[in-house]
PDB file of N, CA and C in Angstrom:
ATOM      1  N   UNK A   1      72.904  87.719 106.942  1.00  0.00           N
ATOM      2  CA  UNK A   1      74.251  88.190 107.154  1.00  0.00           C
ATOM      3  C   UNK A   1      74.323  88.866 108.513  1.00  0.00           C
ATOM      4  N   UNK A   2      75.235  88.253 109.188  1.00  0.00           N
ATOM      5  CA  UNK A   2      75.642  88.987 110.353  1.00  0.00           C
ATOM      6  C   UNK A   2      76.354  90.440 111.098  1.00  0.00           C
ATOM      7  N   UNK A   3      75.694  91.197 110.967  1.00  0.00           N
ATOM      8  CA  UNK A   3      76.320  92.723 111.475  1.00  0.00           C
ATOM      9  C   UNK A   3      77.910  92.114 112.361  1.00  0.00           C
ATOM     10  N   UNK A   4      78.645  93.457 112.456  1.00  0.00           N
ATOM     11  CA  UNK A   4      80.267  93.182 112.995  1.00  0.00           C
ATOM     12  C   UNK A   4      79.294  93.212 114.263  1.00  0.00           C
ATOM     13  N   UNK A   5      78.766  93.889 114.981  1.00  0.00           N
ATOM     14  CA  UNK A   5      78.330  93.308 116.389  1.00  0.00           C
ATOM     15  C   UNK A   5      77.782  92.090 116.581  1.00  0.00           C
ATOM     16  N   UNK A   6      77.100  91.650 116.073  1.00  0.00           N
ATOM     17  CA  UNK A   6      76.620  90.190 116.000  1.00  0.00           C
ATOM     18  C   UNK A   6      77.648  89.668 116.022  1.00  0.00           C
ATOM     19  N   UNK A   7      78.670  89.190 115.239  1.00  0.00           N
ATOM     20  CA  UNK A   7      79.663  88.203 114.988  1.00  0.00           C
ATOM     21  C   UNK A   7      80.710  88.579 115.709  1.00  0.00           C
ATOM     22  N   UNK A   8      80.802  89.712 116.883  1.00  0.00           N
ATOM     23  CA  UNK A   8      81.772  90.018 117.903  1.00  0.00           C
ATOM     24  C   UNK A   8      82.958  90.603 117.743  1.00  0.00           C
ATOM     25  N   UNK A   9      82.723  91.247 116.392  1.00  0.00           N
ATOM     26  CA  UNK A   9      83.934  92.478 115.846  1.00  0.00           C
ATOM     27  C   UNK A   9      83.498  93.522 116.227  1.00  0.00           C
ATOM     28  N   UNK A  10      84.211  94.513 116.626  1.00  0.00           N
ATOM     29  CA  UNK A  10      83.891  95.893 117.007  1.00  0.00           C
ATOM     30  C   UNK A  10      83.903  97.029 115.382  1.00  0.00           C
ATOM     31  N   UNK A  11      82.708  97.913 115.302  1.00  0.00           N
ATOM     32  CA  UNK A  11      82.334  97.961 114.208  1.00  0.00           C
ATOM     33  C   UNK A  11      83.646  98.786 113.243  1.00  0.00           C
ATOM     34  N   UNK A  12      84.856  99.367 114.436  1.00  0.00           N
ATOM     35  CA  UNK A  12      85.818  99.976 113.936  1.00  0.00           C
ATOM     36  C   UNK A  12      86.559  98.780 113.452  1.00  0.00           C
ATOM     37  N   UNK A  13      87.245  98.070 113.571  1.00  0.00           N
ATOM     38  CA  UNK A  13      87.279  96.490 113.492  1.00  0.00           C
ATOM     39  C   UNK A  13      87.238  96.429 111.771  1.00  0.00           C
ATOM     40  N   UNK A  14      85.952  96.157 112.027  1.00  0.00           N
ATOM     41  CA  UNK A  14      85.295  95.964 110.748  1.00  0.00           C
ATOM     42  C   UNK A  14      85.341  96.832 109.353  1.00  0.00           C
ATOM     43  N   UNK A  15      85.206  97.666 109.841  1.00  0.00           N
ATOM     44  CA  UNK A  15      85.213  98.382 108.992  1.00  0.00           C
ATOM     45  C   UNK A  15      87.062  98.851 108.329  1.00  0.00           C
ATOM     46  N   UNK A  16      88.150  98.787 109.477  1.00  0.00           N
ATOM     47  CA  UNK A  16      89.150  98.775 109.050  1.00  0.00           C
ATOM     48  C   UNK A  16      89.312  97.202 107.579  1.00  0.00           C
ATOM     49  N   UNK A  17      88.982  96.574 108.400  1.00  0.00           N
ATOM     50  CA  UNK A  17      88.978  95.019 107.326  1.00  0.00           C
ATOM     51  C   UNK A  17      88.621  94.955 105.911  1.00  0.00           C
ATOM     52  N   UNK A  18      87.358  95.749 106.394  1.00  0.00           N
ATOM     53  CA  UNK A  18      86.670  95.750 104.831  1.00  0.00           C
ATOM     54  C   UNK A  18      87.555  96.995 104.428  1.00  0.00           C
ATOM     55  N   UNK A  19      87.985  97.813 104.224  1.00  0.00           N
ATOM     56  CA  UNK A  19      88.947  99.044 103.525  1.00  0.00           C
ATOM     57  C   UNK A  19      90.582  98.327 103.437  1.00  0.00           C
ATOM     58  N   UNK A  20      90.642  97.224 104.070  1.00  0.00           N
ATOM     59  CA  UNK A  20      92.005  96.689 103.682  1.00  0.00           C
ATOM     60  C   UNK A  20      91.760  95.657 102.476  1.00  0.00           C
ATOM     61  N   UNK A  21      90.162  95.000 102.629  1.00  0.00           N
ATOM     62  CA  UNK A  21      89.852  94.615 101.593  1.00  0.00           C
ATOM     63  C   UNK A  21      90.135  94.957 100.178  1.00  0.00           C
ATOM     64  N   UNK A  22      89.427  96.172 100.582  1.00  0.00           N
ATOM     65  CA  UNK A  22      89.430  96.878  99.062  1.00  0.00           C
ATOM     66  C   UNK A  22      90.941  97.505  98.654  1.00  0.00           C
ATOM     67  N   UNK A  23      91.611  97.734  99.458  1.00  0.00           N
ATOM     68  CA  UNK A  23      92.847  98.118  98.960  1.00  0.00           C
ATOM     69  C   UNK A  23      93.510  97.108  98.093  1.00  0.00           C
ATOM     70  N   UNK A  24      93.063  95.948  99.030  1.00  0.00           N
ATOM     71  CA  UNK A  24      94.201  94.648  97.891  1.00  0.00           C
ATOM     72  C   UNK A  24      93.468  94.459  96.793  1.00  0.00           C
ATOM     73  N   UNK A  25      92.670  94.357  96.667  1.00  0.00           N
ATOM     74  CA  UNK A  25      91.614  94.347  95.286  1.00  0.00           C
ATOM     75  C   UNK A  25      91.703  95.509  94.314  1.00  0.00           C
ATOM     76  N   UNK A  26      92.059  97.128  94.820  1.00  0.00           N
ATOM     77  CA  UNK A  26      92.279  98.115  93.943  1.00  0.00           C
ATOM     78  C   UNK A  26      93.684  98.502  93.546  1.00  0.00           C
ATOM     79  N   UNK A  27      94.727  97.673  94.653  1.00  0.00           N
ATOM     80  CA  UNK A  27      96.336  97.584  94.598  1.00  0.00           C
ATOM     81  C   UNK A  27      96.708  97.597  93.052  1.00  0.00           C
ATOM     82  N   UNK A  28      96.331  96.364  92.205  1.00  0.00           N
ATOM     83  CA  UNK A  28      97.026  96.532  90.940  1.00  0.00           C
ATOM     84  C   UNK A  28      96.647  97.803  90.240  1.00  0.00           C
ATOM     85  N   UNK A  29      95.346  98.624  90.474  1.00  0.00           N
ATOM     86  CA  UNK A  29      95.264  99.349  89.486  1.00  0.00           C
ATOM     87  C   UNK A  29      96.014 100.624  89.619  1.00  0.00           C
ATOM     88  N   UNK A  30      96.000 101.290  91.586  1.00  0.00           N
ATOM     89  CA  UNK A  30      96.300 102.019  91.384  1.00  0.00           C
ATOM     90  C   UNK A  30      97.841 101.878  91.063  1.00  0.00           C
ATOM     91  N   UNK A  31      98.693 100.892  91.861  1.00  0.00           N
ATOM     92  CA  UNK A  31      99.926 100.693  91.010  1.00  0.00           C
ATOM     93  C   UNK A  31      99.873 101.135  89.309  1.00  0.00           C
ATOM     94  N   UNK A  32      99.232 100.451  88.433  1.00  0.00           N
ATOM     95  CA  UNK A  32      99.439 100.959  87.154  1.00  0.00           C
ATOM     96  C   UNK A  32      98.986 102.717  86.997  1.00  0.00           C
ATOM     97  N   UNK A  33      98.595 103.080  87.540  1.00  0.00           N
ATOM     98  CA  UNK A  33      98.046 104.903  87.707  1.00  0.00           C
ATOM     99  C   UNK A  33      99.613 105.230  87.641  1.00  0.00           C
ATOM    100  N   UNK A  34     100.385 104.850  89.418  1.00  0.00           N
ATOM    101  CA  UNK A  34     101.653 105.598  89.193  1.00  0.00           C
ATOM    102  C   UNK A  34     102.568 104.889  87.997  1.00  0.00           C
ATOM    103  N   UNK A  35     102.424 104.056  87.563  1.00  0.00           N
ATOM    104  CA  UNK A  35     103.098 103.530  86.289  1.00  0.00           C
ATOM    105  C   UNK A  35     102.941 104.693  85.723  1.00  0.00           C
ATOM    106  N   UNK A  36     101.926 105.091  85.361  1.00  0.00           N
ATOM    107  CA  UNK A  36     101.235 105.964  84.006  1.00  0.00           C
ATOM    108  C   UNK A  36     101.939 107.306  84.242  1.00  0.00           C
ATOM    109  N   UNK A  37     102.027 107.675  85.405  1.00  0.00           N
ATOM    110  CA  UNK A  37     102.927 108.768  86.190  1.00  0.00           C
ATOM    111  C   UNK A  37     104.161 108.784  86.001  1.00  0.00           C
ATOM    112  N   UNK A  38     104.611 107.919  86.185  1.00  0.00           N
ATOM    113  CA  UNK A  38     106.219 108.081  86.062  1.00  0.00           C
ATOM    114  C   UNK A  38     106.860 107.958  84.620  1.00  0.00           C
ATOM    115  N   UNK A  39     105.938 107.159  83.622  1.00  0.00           N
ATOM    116  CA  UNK A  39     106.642 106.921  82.617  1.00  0.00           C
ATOM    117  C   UNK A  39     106.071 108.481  82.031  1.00  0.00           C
ATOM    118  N   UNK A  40     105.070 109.518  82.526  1.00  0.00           N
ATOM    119  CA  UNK A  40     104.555 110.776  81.536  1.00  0.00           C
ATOM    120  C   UNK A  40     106.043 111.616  82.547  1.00  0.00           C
ATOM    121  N   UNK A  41     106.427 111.830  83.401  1.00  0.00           N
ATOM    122  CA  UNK A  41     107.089 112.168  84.058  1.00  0.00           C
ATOM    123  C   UNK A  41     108.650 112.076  83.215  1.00  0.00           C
ATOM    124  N   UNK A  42     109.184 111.110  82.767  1.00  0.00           N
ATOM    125  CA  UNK A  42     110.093 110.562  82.059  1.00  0.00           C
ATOM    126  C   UNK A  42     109.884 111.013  80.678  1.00  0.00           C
ATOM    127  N   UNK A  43     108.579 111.189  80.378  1.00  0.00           N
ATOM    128  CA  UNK A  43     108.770 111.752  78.644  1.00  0.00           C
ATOM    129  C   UNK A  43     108.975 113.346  79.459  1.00  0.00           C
ATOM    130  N   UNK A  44     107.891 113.933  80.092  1.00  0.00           N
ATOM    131  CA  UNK A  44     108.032 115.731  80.203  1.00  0.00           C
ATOM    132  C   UNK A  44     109.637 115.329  80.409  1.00  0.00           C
ATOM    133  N   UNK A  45     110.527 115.176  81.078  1.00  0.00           N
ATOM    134  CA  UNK A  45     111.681 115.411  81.439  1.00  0.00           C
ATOM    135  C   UNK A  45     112.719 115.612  80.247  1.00  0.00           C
ATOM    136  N   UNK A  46     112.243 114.323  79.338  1.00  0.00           N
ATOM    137  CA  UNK A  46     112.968 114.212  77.917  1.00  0.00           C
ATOM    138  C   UNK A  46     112.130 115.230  76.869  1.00  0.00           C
ATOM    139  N   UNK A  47     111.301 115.909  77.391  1.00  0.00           N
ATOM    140  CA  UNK A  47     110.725 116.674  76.296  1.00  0.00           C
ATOM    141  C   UNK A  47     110.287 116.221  75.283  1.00  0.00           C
ATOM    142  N   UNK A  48     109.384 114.501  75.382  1.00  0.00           N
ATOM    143  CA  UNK A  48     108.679 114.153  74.314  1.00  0.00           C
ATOM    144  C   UNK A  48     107.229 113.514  75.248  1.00  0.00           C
ATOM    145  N   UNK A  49     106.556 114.812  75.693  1.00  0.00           N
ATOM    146  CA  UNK A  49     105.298 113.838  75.988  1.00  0.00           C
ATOM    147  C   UNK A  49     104.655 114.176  74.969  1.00  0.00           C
ATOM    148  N   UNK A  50     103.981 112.903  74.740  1.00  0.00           N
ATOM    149  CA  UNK A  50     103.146 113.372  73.465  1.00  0.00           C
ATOM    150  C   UNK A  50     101.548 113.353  74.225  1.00  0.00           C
ATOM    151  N   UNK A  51     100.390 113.556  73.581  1.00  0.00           N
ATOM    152  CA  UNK A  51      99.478 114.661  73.977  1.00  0.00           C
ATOM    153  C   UNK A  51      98.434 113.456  74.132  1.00  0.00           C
ATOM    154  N   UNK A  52      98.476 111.957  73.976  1.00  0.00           N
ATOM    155  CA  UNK A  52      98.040 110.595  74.636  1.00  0.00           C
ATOM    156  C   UNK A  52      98.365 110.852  75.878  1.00  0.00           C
ATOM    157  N   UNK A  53      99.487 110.851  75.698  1.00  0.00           N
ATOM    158  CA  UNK A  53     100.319 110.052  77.107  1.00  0.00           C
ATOM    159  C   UNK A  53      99.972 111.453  78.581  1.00  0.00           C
ATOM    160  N   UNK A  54     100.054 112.420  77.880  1.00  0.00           N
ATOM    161  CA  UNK A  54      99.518 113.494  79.047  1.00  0.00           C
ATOM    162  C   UNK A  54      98.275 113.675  79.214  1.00  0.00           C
ATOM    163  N   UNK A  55      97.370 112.967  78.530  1.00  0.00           N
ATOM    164  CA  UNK A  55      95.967 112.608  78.704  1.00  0.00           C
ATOM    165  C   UNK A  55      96.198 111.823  79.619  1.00  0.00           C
ATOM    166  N   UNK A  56      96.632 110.533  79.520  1.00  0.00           N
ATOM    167  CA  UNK A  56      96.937 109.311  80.205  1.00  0.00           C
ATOM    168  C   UNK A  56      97.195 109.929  81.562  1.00  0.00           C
ATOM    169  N   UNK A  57      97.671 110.498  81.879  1.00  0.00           N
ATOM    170  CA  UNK A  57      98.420 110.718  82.818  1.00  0.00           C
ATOM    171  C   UNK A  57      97.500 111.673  83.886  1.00  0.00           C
ATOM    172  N   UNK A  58      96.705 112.927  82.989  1.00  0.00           N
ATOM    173  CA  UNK A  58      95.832 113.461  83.679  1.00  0.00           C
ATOM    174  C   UNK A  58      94.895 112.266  84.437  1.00  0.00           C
ATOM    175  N   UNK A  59      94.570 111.689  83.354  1.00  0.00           N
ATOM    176  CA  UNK A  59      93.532 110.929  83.885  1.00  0.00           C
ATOM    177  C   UNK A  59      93.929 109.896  85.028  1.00  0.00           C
ATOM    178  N   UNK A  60      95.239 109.292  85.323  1.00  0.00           N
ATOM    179  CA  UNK A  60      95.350 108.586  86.215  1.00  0.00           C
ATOM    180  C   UNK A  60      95.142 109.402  87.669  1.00  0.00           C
ATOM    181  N   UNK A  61      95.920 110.867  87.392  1.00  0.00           N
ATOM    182  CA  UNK A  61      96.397 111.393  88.367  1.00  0.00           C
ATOM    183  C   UNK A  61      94.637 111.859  89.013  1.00  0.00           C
ATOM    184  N   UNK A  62      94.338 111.969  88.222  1.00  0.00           N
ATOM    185  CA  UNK A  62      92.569 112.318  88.757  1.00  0.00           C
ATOM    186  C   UNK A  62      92.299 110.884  90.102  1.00  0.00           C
ATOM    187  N   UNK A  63      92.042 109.993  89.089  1.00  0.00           N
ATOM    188  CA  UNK A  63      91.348 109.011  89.878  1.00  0.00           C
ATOM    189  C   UNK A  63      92.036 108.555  90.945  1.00  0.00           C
ATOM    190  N   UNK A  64      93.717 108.413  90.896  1.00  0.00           N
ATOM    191  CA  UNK A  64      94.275 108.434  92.096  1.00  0.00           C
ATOM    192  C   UNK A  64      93.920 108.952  93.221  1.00  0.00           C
ATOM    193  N   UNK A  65      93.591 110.743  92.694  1.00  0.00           N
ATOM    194  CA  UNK A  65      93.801 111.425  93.487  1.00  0.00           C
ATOM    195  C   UNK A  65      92.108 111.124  94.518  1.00  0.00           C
ATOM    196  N   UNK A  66      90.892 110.724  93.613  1.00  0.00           N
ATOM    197  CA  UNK A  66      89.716 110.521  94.068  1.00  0.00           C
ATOM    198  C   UNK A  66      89.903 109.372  95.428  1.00  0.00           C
ATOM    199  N   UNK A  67      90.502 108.390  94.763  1.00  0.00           N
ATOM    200  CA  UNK A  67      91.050 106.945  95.885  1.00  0.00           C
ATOM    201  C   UNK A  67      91.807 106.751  96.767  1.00  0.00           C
ATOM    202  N   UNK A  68      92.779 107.408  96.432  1.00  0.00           N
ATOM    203  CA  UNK A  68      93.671 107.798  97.531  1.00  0.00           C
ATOM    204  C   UNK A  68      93.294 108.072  99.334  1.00  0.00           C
ATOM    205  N   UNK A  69      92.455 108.986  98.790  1.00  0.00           N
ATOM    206  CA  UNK A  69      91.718 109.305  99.572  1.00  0.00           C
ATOM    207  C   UNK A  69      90.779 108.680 100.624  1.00  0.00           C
ATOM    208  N   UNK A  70      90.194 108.048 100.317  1.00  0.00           N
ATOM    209  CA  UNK A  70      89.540 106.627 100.538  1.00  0.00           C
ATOM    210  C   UNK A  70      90.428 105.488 101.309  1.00  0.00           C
ATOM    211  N   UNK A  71      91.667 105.804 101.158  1.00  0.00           N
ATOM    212  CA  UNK A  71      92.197 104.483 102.184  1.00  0.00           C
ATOM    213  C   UNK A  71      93.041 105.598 102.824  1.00  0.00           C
ATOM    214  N   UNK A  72      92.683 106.633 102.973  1.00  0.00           N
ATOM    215  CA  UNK A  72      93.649 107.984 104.324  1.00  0.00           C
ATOM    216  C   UNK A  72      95.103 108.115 103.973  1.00  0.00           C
ATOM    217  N   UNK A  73      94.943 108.450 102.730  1.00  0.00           N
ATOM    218  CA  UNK A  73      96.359 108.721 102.401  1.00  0.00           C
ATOM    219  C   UNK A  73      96.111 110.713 101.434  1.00  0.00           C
ATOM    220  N   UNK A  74      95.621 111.256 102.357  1.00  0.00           N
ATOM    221  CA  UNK A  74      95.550 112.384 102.048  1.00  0.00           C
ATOM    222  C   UNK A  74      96.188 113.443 101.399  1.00  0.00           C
ATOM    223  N   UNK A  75      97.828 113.017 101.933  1.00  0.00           N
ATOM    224  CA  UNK A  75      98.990 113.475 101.203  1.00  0.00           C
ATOM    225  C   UNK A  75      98.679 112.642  99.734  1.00  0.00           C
ATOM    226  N   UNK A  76      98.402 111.629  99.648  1.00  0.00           N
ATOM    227  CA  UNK A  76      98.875 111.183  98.249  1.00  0.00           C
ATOM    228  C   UNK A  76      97.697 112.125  97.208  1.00  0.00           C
ATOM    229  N   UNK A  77      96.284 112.355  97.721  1.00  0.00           N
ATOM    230  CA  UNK A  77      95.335 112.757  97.047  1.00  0.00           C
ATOM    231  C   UNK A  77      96.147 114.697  96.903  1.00  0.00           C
ATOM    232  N   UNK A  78      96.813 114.971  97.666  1.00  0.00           N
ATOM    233  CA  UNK A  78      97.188 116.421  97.586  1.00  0.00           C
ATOM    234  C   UNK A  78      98.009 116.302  96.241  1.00  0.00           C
ATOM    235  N   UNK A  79      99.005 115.573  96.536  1.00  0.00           N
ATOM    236  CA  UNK A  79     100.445 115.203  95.346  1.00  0.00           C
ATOM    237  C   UNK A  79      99.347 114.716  93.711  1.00  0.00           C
ATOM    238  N   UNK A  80      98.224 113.713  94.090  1.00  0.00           N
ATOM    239  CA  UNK A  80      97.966 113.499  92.782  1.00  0.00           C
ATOM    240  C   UNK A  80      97.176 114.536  92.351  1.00  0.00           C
ATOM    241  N   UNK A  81      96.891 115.615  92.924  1.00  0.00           N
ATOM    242  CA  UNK A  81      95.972 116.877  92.060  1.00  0.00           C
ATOM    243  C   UNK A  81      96.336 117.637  91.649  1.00  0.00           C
ATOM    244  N   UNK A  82      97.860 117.913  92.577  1.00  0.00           N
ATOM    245  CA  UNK A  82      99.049 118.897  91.876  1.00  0.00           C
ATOM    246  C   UNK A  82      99.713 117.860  90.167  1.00  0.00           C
ATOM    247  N   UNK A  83      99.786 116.679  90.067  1.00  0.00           N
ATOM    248  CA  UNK A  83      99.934 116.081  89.030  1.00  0.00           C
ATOM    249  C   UNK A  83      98.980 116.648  88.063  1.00  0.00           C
ATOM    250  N   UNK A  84      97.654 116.530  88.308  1.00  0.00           N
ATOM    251  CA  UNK A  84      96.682 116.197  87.598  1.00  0.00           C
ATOM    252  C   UNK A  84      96.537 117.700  87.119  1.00  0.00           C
ATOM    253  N   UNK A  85      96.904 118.458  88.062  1.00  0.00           N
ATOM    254  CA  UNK A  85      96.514 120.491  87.359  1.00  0.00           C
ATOM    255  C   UNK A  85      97.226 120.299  86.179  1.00  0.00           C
ATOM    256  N   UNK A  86      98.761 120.540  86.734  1.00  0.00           N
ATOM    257  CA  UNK A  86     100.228 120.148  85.946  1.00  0.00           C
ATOM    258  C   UNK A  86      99.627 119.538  84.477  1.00  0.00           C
ATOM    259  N   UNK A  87      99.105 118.299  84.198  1.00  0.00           N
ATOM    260  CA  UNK A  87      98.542 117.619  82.549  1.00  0.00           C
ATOM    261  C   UNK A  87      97.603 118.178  82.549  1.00  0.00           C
ATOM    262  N   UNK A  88      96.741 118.647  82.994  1.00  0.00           N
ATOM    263  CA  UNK A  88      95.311 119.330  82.092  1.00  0.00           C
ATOM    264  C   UNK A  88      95.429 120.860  81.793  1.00  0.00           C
ATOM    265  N   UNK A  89      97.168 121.068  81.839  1.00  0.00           N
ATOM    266  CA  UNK A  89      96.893 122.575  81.017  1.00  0.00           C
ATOM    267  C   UNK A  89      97.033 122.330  79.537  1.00  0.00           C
ATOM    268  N   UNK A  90      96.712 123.254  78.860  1.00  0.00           N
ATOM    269  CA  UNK A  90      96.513 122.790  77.092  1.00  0.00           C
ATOM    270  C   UNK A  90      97.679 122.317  76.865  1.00  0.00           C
ATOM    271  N   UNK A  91      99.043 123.196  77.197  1.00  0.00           N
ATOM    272  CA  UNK A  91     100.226 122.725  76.851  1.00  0.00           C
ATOM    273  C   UNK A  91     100.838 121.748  77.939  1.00  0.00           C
ATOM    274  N   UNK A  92     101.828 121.167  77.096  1.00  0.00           N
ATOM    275  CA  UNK A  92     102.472 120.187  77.878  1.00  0.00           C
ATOM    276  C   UNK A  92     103.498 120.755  79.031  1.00  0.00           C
ATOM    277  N   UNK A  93     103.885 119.885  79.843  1.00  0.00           N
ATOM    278  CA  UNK A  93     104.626 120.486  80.789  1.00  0.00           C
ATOM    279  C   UNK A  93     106.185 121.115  80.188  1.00  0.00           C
ATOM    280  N   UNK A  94     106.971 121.954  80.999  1.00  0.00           N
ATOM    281  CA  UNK A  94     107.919 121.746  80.227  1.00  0.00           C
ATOM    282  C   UNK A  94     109.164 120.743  80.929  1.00  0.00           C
ATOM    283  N   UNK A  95     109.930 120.625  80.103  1.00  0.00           N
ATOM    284  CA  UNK A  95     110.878 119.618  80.479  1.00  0.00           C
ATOM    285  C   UNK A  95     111.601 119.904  82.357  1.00  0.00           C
ATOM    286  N   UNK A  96     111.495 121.489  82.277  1.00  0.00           N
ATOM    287  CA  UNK A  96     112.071 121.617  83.829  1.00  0.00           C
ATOM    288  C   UNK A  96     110.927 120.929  84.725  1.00  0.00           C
ATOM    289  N   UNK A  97     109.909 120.844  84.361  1.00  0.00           N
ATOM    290  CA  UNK A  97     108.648 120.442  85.369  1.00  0.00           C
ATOM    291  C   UNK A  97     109.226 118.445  85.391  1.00  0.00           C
ATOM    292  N   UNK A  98     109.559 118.078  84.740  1.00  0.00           N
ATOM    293  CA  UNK A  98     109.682 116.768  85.067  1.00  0.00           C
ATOM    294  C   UNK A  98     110.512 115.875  85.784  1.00  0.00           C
ATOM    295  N   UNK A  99     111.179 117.060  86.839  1.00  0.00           N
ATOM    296  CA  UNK A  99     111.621 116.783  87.799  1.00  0.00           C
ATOM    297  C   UNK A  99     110.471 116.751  89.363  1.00  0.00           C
ATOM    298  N   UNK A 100     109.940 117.615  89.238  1.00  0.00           N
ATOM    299  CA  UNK A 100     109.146 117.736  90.363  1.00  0.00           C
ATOM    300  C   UNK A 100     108.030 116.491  89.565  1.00  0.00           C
ATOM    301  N   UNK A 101     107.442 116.195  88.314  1.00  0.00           N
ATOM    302  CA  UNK A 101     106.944 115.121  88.301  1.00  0.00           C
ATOM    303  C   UNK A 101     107.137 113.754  88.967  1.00  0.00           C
ATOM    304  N   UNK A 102     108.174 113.738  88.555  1.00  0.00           N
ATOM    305  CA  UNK A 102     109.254 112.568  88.768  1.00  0.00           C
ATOM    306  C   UNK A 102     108.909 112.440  90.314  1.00  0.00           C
ATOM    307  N   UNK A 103     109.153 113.738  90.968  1.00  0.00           N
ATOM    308  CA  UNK A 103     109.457 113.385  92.507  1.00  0.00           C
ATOM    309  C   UNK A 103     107.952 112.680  93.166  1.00  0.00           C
ATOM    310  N   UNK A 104     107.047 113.417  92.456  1.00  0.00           N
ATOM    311  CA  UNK A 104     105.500 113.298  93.071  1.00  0.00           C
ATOM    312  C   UNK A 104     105.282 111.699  92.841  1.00  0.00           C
ATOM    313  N   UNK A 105     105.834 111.370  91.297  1.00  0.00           N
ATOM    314  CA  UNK A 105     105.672 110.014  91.203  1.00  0.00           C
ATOM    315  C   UNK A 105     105.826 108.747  91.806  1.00  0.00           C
ATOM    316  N   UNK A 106     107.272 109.325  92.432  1.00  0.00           N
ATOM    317  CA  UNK A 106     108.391 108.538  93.644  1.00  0.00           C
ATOM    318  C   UNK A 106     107.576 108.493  94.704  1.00  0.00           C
ATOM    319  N   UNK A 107     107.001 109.682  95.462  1.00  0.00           N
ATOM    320  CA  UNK A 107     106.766 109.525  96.564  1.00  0.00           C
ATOM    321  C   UNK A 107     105.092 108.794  96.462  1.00  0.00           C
ATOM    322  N   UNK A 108     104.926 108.971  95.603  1.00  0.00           N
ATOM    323  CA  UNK A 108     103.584 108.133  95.421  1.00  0.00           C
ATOM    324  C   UNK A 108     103.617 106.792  95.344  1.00  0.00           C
ATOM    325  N   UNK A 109     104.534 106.094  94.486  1.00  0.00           N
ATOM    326  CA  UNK A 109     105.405 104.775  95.011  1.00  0.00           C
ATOM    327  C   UNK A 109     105.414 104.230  95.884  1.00  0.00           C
ATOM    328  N   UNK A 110     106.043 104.924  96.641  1.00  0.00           N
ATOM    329  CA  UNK A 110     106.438 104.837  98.342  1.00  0.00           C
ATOM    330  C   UNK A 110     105.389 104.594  99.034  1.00  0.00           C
ATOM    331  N   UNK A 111     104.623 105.985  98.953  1.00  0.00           N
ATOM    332  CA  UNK A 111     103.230 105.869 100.059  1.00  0.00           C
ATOM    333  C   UNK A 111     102.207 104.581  99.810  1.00  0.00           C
ATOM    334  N   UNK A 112     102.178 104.553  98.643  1.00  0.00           N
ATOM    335  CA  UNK A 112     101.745 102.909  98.079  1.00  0.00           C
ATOM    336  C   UNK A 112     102.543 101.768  98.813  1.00  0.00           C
ATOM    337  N   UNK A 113     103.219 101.406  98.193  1.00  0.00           N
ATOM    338  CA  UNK A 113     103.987  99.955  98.416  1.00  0.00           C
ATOM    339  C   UNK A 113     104.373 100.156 100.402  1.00  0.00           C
ATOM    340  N   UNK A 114     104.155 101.299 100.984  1.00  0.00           N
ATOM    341  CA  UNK A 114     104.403 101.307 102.183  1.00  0.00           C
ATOM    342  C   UNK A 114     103.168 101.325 103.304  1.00  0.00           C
ATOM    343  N   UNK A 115     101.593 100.984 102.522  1.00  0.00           N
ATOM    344  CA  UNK A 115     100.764 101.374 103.091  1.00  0.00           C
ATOM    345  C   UNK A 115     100.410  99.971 104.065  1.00  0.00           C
ATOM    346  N   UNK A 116     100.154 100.330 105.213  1.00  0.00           N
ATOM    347  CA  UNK A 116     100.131  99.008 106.239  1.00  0.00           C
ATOM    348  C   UNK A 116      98.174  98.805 106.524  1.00  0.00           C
TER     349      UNK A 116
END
């Protein structure tokens, strides 16, 4: 196998390629993460998350927040840890919190589907 200098890519080059790689390959999942976000976002708001679904939700907002990271979206890893505090308190959020859910969810959306 040929190193990016060998084959006449510059190793920044390269290395951008391979991390765009992996983005399209990890695209569907983290898409379903903010799925998992917005629909726990939509129960706190209606005041029926039930205590799955804010599991669910911790847990996306975790690993988001681990990956995110990883393709330089730093803001998104900030927004998914403030999610992720938010579900791992014993109690559920309360319904006023599922507005600012909501919003973190949105802009997580965004920073996704807008990443070049």
């Amino acid at each position: 196998m040929k190193t990016p200098a060998q084959s006449g890519v510059p190793a920044d080059a390269a290395l951008s390629q391979a991390i765009d790689r992996l983005w399209v390959r990890f695209l569907p999942e983290i898409r379903e993460r903010v799925a998992i976000l917005e629909a726990a976002a939509a129960a706190v708001s209606s005041g029926k998350l039930a205590a799955k679904r804010r599991e669910a939700a911790q847990a996306a907002a975790h690993k988001l927040a681990g990956v995110l990271g990883t393709f330089s979206l730093t803001r998104g890893t900030v927004l998914a840890r403030e999610t992720e505090v938010t579900y791992s308190r014993e109690s559920s959020p309360s319904p006023s919190a599922g507005k600012r859910l909501a919003a973190i969810a949105a802009e997580l959306r965004a920073m996704i589907e807008n990443r070049k």
